[in-house]
C-alpha atoms as a PDB file:
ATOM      1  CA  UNK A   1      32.653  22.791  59.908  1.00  0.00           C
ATOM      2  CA  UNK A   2      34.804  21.605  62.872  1.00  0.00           C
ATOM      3  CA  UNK A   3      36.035  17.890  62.670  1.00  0.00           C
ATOM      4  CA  UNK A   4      34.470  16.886  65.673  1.00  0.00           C
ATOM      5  CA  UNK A   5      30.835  17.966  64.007  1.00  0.00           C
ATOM      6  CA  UNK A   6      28.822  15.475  63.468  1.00  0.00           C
ATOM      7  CA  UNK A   7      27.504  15.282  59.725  1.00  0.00           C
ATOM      8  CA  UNK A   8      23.974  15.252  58.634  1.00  0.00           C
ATOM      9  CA  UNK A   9      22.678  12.001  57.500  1.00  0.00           C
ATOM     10  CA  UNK A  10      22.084  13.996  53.470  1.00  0.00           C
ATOM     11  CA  UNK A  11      25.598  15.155  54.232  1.00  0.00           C
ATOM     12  CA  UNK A  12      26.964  11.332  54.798  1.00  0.00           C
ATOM     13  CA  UNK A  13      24.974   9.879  51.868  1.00  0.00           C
ATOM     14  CA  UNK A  14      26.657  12.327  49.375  1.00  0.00           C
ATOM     15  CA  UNK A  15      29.826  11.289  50.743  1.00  0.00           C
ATOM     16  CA  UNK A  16      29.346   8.073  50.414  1.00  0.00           C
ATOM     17  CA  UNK A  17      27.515   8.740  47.251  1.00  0.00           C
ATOM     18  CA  UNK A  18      31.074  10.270  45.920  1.00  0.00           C
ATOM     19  CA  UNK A  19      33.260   7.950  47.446  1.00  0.00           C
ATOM     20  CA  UNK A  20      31.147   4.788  45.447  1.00  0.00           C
ATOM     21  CA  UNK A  21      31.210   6.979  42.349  1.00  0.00           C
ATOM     22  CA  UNK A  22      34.607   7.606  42.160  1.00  0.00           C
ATOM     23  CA  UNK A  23      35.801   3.899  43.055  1.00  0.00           C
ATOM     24  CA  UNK A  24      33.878   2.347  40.334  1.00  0.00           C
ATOM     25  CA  UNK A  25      35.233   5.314  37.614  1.00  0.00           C
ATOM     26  CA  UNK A  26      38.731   4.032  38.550  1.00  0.00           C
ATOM     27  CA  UNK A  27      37.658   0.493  38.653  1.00  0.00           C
ATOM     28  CA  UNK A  28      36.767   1.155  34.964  1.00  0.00           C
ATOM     29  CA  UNK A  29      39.940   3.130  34.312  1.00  0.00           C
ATOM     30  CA  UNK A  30      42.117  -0.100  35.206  1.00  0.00           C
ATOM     31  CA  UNK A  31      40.225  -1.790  33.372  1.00  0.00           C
ATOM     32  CA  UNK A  32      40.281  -0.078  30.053  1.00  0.00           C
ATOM     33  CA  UNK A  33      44.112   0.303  30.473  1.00  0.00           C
ATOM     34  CA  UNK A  34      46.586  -1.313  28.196  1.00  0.00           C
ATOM     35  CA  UNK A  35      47.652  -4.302  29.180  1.00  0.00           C
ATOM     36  CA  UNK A  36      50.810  -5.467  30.413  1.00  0.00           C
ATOM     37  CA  UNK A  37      54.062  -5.964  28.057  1.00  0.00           C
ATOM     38  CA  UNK A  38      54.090  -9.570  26.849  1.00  0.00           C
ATOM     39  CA  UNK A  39      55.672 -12.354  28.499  1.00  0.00           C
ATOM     40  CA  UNK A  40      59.482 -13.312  28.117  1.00  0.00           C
ATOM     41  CA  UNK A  41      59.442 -15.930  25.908  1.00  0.00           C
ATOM     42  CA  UNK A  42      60.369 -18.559  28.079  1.00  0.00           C
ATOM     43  CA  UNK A  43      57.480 -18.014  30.091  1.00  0.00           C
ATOM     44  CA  UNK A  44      55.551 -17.934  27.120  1.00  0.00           C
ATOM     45  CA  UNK A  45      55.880 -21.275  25.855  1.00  0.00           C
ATOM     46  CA  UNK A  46      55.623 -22.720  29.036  1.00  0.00           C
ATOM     47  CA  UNK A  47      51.981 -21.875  28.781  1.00  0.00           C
ATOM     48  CA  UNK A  48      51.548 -22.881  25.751  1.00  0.00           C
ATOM     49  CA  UNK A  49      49.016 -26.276  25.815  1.00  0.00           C
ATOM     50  CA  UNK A  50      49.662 -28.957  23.458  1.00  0.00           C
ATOM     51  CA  UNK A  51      47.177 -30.104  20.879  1.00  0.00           C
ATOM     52  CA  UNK A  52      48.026 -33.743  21.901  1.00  0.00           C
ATOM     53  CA  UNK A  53      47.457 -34.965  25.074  1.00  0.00           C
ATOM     54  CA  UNK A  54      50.002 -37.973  27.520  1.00  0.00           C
ATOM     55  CA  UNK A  55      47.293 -40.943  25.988  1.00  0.00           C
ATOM     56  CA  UNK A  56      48.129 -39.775  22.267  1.00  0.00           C
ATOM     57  CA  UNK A  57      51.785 -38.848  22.986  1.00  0.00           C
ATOM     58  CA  UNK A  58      51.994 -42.843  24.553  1.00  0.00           C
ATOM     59  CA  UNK A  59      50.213 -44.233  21.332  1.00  0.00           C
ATOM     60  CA  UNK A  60      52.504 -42.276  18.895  1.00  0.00           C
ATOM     61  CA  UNK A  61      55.912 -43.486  20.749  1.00  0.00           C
ATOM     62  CA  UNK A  62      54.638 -46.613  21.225  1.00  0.00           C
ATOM     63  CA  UNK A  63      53.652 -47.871  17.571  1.00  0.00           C
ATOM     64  CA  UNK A  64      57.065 -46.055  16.757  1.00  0.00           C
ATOM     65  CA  UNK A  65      58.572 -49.043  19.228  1.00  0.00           C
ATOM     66  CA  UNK A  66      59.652 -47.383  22.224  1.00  0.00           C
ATOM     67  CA  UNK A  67      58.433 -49.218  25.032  1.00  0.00           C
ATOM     68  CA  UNK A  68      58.398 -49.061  29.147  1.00  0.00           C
ATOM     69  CA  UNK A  69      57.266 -45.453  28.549  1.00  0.00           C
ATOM     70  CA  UNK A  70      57.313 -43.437  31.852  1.00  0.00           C
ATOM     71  CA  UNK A  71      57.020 -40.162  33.222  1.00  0.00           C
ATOM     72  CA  UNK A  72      55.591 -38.038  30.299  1.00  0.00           C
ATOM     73  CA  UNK A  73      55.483 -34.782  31.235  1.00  0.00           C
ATOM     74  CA  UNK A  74      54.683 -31.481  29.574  1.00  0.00           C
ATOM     75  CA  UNK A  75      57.899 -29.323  30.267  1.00  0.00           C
ATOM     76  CA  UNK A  76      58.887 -26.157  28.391  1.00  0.00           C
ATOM     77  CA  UNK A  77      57.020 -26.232  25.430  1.00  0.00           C
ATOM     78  CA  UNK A  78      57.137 -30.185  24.609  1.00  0.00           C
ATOM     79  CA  UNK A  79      56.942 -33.634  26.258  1.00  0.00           C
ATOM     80  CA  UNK A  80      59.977 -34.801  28.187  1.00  0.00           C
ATOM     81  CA  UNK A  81      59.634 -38.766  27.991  1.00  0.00           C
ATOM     82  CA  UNK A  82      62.074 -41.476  29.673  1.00  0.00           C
ATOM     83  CA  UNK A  83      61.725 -45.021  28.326  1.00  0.00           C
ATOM     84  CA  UNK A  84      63.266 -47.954  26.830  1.00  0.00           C
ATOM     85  CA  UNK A  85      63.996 -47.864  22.617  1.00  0.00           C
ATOM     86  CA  UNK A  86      63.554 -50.758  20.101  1.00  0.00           C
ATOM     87  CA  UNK A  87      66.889 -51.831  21.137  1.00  0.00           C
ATOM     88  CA  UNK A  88      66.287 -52.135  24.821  1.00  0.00           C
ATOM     89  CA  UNK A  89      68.364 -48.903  25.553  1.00  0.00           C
ATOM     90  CA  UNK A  90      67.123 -46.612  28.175  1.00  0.00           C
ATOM     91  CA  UNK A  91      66.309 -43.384  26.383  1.00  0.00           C
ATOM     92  CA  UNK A  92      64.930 -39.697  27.619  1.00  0.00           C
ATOM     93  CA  UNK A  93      62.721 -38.682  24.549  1.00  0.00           C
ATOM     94  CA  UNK A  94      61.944 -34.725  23.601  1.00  0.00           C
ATOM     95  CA  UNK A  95      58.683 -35.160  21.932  1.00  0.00           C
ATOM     96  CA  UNK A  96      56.654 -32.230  19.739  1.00  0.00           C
ATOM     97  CA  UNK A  97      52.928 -32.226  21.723  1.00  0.00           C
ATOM     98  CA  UNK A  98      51.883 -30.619  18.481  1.00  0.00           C
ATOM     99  CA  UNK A  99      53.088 -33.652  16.245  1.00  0.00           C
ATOM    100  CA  UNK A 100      54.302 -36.232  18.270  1.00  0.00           C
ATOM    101  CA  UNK A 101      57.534 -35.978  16.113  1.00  0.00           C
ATOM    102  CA  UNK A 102      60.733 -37.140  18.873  1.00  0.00           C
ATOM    103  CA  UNK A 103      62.926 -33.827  18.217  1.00  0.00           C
ATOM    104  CA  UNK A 104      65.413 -35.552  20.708  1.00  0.00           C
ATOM    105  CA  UNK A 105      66.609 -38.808  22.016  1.00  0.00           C
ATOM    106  CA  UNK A 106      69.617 -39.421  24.817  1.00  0.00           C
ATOM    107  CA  UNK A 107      70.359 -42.810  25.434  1.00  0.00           C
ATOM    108  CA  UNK A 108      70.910 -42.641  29.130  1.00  0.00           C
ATOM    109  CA  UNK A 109      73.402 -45.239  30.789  1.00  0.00           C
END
């Protein structure tokens, strides 16, 4: 057959036939493959959701005494809190979202 021949319509519907086929055999290939290496594990625990949420974090620190509370935000596998502590000092709080535990307080000046 030359390549300017026109093909039969049976001809063209087992072509396209084939062509279907064989995309959706590698479409379950890829699928079935392994999946990728695991994340660094930075990355990791940056997608890593805490079991308590900003309300609960703001209760916790707040019945501990901190006060002012501001800017809670979920950052690299814990809360990252700035406020004011029981002394009136301005303070930037590392807090466990699993706990509510402060791991780490700076007294900022």
């Amino acid at each position: 057959m030359h390549a300017h021949q026109i093909l039969s319509s049976s001809t063209a519907r087992r072509w396209a036939a084939a062509s279907l086929l064989a995309g959706l055999s590698m479409g379950a290939i890829a699928q079935s493959a392994p999946a990728a290496p695991a994340a660094t594990a930075p990355q990791a625990a940056s997608k890593v959701q805490p079991s308590l949420n900003i309300r609960q974090i703001y209760d916790r620190l707040d019945a501990a005494g901190y006060r002012e509370l501001q800017e809670i935000e979920w950052s690299d596998g814990r809360y990252e809190v700035k406020g004011m502590n029981a002394q009136g000092e301005r303070v930037k709080l590392e807090v466990d979202g699993n706990t509510g535990e402060v791991l780490r307080s700076r007294t900022k000046r």
